[in-house]
Structures are given as structure tokens and as C-alpha cells.
N, C-alpha and C. Protein backbone atom coordinates (compact mmCIF):
# COMPACT_ATOMS: atom_id res chain seq x y z
N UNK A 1 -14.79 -83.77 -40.22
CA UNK A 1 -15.48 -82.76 -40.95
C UNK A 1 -16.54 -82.07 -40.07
N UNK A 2 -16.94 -83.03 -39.20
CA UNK A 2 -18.14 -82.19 -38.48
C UNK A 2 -17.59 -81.42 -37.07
N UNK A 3 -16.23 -81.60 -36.89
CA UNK A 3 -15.40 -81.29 -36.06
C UNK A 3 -15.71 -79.92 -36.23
N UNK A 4 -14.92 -79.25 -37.71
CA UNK A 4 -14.43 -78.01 -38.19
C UNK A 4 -16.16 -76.83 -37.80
N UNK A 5 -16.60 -77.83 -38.75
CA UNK A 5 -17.92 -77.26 -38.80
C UNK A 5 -18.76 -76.54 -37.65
N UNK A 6 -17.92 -77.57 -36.48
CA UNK A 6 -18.83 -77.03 -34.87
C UNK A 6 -18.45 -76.16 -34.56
N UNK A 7 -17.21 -75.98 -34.59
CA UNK A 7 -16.08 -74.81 -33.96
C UNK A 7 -16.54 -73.55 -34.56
N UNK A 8 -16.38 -73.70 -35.93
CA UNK A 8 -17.24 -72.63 -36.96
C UNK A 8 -18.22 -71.47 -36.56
N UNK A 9 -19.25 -72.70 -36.29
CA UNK A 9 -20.82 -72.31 -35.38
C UNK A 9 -20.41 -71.57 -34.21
N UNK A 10 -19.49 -72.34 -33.18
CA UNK A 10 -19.39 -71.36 -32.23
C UNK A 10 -18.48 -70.39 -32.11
N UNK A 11 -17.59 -70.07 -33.13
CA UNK A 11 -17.38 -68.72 -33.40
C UNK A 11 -18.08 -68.06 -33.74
N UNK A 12 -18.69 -68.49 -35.09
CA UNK A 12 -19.64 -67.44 -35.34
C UNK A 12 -20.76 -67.11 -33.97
N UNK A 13 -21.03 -67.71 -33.70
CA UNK A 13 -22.21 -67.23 -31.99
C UNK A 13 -21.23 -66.46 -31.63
N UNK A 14 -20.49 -66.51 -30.95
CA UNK A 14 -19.62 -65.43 -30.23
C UNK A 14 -19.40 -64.50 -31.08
N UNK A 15 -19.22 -64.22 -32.26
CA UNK A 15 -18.90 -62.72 -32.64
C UNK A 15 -20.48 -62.26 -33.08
N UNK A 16 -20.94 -63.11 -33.22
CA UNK A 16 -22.81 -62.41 -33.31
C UNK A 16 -23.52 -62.14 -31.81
N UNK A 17 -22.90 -62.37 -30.39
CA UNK A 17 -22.90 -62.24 -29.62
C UNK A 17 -22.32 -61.07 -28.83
N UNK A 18 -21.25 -60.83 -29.44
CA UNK A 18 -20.19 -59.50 -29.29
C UNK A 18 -20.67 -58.46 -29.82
N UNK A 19 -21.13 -58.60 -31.43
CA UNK A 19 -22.14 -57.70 -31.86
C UNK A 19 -22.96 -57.04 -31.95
N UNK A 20 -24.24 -58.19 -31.08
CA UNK A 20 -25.27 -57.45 -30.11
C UNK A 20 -24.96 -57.10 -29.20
N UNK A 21 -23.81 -57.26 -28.33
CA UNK A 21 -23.95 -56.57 -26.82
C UNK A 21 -23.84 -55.07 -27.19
N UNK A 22 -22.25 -54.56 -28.17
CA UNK A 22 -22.30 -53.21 -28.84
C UNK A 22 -23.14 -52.52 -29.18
N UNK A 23 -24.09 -53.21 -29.86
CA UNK A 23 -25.81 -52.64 -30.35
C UNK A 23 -26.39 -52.30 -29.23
N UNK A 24 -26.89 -53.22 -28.20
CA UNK A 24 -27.09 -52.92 -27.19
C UNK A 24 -26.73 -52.30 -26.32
N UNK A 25 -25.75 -51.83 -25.94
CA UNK A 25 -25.21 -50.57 -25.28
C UNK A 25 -25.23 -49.61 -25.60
N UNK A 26 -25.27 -49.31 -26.47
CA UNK A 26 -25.01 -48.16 -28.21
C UNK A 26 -26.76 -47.63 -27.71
N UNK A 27 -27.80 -48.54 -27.84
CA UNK A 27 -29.28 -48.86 -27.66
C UNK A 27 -29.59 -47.80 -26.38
N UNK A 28 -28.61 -48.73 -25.57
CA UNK A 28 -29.30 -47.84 -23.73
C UNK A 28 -28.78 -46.44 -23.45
N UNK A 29 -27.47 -46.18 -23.91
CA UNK A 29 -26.88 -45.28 -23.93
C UNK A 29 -27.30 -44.06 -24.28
N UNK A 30 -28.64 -44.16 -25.17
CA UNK A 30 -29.72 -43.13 -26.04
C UNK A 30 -30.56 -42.84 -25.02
N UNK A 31 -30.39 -41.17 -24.45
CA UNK A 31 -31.38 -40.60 -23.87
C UNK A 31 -32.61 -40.79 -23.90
N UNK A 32 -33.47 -40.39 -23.49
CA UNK A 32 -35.02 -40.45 -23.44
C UNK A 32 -35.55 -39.50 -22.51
N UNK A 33 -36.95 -39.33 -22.85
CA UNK A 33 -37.38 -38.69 -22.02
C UNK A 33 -37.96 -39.30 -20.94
N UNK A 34 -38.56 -40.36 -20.78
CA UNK A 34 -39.04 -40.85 -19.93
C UNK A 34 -37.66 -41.59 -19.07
N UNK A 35 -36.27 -42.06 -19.22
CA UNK A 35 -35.54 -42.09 -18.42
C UNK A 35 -34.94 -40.74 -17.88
N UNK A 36 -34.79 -39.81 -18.51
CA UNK A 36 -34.67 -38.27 -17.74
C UNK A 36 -35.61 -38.34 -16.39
N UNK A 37 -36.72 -38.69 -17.10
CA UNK A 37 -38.09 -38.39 -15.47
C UNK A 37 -37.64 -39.39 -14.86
N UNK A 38 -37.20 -40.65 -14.87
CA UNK A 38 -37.08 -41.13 -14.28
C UNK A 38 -35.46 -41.11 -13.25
N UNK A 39 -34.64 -40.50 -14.06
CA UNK A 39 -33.28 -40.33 -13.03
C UNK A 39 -34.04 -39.41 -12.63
N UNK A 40 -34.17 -37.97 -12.80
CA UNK A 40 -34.64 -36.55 -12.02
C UNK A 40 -35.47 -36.71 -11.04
N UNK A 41 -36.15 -37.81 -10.77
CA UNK A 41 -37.25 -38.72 -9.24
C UNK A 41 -36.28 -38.95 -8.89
N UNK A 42 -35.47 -39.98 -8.96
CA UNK A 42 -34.32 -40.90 -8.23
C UNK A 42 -33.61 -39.55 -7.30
N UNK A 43 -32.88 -39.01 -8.18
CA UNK A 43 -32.03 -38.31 -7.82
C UNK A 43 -32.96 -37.27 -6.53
N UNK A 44 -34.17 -36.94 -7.14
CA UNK A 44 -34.93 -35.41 -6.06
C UNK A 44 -35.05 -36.29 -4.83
N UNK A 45 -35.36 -37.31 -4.56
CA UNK A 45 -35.88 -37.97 -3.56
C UNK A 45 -34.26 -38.27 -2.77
N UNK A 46 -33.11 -38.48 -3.08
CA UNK A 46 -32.00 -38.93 -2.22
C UNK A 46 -31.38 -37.62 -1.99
N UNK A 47 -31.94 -36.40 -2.43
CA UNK A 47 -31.27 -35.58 -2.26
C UNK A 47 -29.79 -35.21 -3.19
N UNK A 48 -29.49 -35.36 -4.51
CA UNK A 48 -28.74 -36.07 -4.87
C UNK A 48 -28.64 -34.76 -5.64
N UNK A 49 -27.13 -33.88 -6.01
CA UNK A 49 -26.84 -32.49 -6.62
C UNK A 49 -27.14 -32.84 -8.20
N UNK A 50 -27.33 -33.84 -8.21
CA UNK A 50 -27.29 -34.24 -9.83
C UNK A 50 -28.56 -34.60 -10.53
N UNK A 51 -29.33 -34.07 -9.72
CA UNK A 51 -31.01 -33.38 -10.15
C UNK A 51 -31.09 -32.38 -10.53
N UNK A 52 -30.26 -31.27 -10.71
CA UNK A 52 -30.03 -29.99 -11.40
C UNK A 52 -29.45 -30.07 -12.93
N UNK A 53 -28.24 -31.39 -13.27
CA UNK A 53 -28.21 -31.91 -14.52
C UNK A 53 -29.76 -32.29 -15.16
N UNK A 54 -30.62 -32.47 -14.42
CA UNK A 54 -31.66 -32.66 -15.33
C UNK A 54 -32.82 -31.75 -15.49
N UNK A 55 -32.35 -30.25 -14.99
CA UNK A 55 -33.12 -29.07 -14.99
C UNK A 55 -33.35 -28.41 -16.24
N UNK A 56 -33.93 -27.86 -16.48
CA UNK A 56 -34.41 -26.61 -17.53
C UNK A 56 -33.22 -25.79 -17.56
N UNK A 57 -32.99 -24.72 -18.40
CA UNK A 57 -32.46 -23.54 -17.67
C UNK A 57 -33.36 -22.25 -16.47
N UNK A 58 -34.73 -22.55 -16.71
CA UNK A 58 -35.53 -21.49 -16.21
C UNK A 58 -35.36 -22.16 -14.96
N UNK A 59 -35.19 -23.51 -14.37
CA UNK A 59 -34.96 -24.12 -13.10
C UNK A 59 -33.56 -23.93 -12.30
N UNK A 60 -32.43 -23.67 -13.39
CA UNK A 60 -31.28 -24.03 -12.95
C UNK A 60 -30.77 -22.95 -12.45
N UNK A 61 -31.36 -21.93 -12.07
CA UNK A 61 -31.27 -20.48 -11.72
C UNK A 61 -30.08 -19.81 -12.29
N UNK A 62 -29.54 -20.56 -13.68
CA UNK A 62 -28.49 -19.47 -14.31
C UNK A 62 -27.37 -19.01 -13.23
N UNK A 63 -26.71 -17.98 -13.10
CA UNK A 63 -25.35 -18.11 -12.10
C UNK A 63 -25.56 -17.88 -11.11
N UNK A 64 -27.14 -17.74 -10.33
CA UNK A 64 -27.84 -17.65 -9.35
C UNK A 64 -27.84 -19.08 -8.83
N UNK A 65 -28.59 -19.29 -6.87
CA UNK A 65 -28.58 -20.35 -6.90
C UNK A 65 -30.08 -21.17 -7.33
N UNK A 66 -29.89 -22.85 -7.76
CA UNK A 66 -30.38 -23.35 -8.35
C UNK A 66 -32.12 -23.69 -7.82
N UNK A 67 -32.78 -24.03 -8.54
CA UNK A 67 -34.03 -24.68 -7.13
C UNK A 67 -33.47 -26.18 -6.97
N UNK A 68 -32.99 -26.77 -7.03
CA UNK A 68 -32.51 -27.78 -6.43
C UNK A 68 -31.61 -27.60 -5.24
N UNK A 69 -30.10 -26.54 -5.51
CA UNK A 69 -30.01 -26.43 -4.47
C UNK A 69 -30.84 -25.60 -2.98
N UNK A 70 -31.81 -24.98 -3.65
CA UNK A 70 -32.48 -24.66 -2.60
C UNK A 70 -33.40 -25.66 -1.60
N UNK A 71 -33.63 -26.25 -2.89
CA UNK A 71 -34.59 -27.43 -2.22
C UNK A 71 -33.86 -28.38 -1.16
N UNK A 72 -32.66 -28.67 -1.59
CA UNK A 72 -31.60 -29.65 -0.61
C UNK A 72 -31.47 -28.86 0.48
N UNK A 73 -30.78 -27.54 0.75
CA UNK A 73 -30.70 -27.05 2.11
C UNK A 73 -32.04 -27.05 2.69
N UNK A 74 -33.46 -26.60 1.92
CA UNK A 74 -34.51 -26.80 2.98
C UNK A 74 -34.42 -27.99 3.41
N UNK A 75 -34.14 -28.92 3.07
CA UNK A 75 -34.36 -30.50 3.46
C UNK A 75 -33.18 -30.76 4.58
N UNK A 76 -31.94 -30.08 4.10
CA UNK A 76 -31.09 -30.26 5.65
C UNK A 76 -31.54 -29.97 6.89
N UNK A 77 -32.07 -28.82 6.37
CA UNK A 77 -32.27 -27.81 7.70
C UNK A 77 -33.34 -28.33 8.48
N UNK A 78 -34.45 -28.83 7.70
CA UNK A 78 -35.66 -29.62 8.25
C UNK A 78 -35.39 -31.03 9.00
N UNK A 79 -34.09 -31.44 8.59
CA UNK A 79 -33.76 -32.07 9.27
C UNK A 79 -32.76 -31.99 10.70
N UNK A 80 -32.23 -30.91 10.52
CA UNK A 80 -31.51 -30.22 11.71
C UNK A 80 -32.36 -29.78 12.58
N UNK A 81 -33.58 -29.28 12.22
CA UNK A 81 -34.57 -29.05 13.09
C UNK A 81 -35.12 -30.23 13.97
N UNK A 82 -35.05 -31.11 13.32
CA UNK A 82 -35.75 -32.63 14.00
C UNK A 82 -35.41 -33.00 14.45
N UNK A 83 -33.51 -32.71 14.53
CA UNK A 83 -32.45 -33.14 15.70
C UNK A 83 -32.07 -34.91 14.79
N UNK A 84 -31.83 -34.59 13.41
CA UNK A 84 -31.28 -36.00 12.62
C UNK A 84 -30.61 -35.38 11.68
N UNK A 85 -29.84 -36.70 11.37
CA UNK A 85 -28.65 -36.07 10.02
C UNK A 85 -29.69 -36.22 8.73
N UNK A 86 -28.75 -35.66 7.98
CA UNK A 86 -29.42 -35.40 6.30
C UNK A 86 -30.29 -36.96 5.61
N UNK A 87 -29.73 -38.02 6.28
CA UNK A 87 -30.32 -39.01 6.15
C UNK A 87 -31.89 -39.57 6.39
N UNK A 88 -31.97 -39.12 7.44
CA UNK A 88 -33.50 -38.69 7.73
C UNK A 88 -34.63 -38.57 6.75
N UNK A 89 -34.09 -37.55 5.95
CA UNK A 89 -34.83 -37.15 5.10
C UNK A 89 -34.93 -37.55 3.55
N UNK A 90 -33.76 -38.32 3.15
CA UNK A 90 -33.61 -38.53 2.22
C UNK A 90 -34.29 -40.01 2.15
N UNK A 91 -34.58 -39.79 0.58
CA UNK A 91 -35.87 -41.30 0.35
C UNK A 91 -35.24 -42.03 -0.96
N UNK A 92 -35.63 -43.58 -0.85
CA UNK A 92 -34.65 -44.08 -2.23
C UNK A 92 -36.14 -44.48 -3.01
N UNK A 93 -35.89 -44.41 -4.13
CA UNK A 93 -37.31 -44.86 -4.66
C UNK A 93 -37.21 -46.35 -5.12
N UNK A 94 -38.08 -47.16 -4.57
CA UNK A 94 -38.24 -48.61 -4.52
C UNK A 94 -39.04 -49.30 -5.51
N UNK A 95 -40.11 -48.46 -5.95
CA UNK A 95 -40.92 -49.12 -7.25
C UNK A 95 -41.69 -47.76 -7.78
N UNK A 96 -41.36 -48.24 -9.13
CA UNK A 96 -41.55 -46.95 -9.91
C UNK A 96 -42.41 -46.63 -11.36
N UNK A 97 -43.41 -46.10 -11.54
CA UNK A 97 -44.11 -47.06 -12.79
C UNK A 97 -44.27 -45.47 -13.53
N UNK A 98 -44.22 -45.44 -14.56
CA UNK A 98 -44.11 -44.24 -15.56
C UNK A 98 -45.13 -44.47 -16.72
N UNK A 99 -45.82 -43.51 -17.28
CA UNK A 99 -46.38 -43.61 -18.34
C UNK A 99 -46.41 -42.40 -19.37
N UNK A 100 -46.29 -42.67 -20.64
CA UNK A 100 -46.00 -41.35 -21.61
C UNK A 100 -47.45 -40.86 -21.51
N UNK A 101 -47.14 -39.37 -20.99
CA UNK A 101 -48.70 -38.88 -21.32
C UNK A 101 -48.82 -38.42 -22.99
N UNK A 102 -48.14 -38.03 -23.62
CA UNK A 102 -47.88 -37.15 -24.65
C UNK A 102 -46.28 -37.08 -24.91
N UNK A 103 -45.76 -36.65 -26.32
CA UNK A 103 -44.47 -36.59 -26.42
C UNK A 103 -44.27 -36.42 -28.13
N UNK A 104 -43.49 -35.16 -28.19
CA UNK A 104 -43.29 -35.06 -29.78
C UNK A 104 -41.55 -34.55 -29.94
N UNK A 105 -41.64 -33.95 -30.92
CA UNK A 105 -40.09 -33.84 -30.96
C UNK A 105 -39.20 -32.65 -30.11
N UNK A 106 -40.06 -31.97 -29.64
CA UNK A 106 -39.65 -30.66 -28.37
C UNK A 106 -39.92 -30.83 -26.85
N UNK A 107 -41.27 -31.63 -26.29
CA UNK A 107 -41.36 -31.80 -25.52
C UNK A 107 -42.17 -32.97 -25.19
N UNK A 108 -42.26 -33.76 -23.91
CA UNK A 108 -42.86 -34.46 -23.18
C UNK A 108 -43.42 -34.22 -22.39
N UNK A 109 -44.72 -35.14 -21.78
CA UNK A 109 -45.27 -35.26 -20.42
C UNK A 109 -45.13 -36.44 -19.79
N UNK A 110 -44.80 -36.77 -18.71
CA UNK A 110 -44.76 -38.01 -18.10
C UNK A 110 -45.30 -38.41 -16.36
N UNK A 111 -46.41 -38.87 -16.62
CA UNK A 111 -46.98 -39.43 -15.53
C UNK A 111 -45.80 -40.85 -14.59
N UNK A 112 -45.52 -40.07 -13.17
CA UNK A 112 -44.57 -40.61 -12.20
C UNK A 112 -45.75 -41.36 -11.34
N UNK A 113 -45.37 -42.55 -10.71
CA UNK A 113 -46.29 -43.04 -9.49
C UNK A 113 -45.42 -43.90 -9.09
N UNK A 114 -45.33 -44.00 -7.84
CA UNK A 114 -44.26 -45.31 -7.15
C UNK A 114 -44.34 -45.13 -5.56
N UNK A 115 -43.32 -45.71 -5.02
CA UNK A 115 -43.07 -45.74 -3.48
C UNK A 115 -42.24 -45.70 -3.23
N UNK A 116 -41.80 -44.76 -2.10
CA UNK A 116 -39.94 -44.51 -1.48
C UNK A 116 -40.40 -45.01 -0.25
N UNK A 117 -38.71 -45.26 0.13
CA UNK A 117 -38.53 -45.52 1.67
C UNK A 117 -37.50 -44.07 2.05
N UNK A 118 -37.34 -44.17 3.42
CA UNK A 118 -36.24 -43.21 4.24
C UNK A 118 -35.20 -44.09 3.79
N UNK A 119 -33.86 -43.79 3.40
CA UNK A 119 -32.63 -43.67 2.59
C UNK A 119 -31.63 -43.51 3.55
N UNK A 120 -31.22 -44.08 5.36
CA UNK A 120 -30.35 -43.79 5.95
C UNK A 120 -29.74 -43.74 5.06
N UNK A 121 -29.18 -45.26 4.61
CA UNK A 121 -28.20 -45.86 3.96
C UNK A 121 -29.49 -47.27 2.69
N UNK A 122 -28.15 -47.39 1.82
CA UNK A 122 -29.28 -47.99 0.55
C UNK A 122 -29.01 -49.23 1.06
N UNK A 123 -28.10 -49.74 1.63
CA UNK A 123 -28.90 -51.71 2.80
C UNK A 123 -30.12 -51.24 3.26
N UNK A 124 -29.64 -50.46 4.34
CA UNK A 124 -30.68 -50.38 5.11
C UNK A 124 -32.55 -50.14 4.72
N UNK A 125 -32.13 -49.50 3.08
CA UNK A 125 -33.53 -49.47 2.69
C UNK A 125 -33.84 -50.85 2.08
N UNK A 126 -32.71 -51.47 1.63
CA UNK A 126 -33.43 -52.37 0.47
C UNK A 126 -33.73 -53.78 1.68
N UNK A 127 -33.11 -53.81 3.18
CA UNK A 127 -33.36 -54.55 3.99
C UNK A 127 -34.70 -54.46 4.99
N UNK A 128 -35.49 -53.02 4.72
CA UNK A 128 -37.02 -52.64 5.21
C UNK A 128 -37.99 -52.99 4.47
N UNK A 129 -37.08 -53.06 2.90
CA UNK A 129 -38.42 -53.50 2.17
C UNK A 129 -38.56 -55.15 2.51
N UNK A 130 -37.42 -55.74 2.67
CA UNK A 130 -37.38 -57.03 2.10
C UNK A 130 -38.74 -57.29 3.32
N UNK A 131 -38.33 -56.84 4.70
CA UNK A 131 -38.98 -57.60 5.87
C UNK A 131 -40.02 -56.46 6.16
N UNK A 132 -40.32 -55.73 5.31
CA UNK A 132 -41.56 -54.75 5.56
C UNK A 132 -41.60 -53.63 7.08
N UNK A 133 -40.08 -53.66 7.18
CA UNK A 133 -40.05 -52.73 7.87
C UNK A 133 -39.96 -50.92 8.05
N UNK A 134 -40.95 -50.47 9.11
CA UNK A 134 -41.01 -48.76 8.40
C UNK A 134 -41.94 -48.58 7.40
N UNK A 135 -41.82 -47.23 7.45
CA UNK A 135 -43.02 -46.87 6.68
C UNK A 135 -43.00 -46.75 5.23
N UNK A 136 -43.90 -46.92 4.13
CA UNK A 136 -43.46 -46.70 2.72
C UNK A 136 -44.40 -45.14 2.16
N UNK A 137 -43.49 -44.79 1.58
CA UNK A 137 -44.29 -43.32 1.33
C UNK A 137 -44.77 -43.56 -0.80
N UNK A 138 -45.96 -43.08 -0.53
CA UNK A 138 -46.65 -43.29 -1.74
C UNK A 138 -46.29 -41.77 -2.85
N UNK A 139 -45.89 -41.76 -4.05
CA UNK A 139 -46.04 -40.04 -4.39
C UNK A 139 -46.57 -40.76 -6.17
N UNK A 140 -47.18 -39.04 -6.41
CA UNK A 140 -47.56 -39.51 -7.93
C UNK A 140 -47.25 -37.92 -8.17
N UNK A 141 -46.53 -37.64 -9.13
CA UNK A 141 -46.52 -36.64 -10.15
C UNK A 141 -46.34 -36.83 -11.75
N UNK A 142 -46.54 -35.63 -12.13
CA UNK A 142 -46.48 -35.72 -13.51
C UNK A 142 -45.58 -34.52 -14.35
N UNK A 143 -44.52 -34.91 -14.91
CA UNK A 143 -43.48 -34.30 -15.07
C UNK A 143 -43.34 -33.78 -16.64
N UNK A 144 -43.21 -32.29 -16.59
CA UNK A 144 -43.44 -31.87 -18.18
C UNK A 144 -41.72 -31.51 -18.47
N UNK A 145 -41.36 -32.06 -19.91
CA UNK A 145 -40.06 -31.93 -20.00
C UNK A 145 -39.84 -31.33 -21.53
N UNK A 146 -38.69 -30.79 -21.99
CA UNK A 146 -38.65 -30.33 -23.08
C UNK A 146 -36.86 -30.44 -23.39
N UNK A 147 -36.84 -30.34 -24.67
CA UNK A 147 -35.67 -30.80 -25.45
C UNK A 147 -34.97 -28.93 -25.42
N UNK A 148 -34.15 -29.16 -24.59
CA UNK A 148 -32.51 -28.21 -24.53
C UNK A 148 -31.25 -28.43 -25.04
N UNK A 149 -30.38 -28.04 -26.16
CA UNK A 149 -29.53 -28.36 -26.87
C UNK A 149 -29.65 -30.16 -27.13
N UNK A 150 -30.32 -30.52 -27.51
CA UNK A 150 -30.47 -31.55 -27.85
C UNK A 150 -30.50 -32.80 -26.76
N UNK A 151 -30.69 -32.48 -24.83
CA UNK A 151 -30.72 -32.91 -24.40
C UNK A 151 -32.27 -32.75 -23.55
N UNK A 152 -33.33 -33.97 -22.96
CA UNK A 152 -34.12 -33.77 -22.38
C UNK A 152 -34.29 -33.16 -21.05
N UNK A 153 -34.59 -32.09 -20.42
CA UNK A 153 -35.01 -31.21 -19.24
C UNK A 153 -35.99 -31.50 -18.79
N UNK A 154 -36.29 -31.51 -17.21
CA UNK A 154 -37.45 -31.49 -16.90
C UNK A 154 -37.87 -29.74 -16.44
N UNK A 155 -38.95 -29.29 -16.69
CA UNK A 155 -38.95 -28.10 -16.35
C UNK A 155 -40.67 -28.00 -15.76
N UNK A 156 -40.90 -26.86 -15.21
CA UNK A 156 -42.14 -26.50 -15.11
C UNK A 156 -41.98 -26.60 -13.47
N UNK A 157 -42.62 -27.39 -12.41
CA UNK A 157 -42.73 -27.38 -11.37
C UNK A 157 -42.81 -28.56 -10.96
N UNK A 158 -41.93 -29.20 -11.04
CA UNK A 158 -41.09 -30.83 -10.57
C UNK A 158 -41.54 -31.36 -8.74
N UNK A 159 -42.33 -31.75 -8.55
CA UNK A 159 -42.77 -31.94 -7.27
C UNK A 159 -42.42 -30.79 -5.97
N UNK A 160 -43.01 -29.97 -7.03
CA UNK A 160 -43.29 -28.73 -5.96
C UNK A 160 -42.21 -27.44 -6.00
N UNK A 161 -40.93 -27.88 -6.53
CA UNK A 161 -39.85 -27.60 -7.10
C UNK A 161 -39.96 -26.23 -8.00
N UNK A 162 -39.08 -24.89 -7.57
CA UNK A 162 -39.26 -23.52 -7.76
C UNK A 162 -38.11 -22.85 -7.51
N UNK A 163 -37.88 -21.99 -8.23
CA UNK A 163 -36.79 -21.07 -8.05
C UNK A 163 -37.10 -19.95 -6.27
N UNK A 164 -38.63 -20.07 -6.22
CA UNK A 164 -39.37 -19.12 -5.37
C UNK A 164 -38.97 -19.84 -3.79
N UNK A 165 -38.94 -21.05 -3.92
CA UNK A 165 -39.09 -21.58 -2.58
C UNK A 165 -38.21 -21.39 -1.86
């Protein structure tokens, strides 16, 4: 009798287990604004085309080109100048701390602060931090974002970031 009974229990755990993981994915899967700021850092710092998915439209320069992609060729070129590949320049962000400044149902503010490394390659960064090798670069911004078809944008002037530049 106490046989049946155990088996029972641990079915039931496993499908109350199965249950929450669904919830939980279902959970992370829900945008935010403060993970928007936080991919749209990731992404500006590696150089990464998929920092323009997290543009405004007033950023995304419409069928013009984007300030992201503008921003990436300055960063090639600055690096062609230095006599290094695109790697050079590109930074992975290593620790990253965010805080809601404000936030209602149209828009957000979000205070960025953390530390990147140079991004040859992502061993090679996560093997400088381990042994403290190279330099660590410090940045703090603060990122104003607003709700576009029902998805969060960062807009305004994203670490320096302009249609002008």
C-alpha cells in the first residue's frame, strides 16, 4: 500500500514540475523594459546589427541608413585606422547592474552601469577576466525607452548614439 502511494507522489512531482517549467518560460519570455536596456548594451558594445531591433523608429532611420549602422562602420573604420580587425574594437559586457529610474505604461528610464572588456573573441574575454588580464573599461548611462506597437524601444540618445553622427 505504501508502495502505490510513493509512486503517486512522484508522479505527481513530476507533472507539478513540468508545469512550472511552462510557467516559467511562458514568465521569461515576457518582454521588459529593463531587459530591452539591457540586450540594446550587450548588443551596442559587440557591435552586434541587432541593436537596431531595439531602436525607436526616430533611431532606425526609416528606409534611410540606421544610427546603428552608422555607428558600426565608424567603429570599423576606427579600427582600420589603427591597423586591427573589427575585433579590436568590439567590447563584451562582463558585469552589469541596472536600476528602474521611473516607468509607466508608455515609457521607461533606466540607469546602465557595468564593465566591458575588448571582445577579440568571447574565450578570450571571459579568460582576461578570469586572470585579470587587460584592461576593463568602466561605462554608466541612462537609457530612456518607450512602448512601440506594443514592443519596448530604446530611443533618445543611447550612448552617444544619433542619426547625425
Amino acid at each position: 500500500m505504501a508502495k502505490g502511494s510513493n509512486i503517486s507522489a512522484w508522479i505527481l512531482l513530476v507533472v507539478l514540475a513540468v508545469c512550472l517549467q511552462v510557467v516559467f518560460v511562458f514568465a521569461d519570455s515576457r518582454q521588459s523594459a529593463t531587459q530591452t536596456a539591457v540586450d540594446f548594451a550587450k548588443a551596442y558594445f559587440l557591435l552586434d546589427n541587432d541593436m537596431e531591433s531595439h531602436l525607436c523608429s526616430d533611431l532606425a532611420g526609416g528606409g534611410d541608413e540606421s544610427a546603428a549602422d552608422k555607428y558600426i562602420r565608424a567603429m570599423q573604420k576606427e579600427a582600420e585606422l589603427r591597423g586591427f580587425d573589427t575585433g579590436m574594437v568590439r567590447k563584451m559586457v562582463t558585469h552589469l547592474e541596472t536600476e528602474t529610474v521611473a516607468q509607466n505604461d508608455g515609457s521607461a528610464t533606466i540607469h546602465l552601469a557595468g564593465h566591458s572588456r575588448t571582445c577579440i573573441h568571447p574565450v578570450f574575454t571571459y579568460i582576461a577576466k578570469l586572470f585579470q588580464l587587460g584592461q576593463q573599461y568602466t561605462f554608466e548611462e541612462t537609457l530612456n525607452l518607450i512602448k512601440e506597437d506594443g514592443q519596448w524601444k530604446v530611443c533618445g540618445n543611447p550612448f552617444g548614439l544619433s542619426l547625425d553622427s
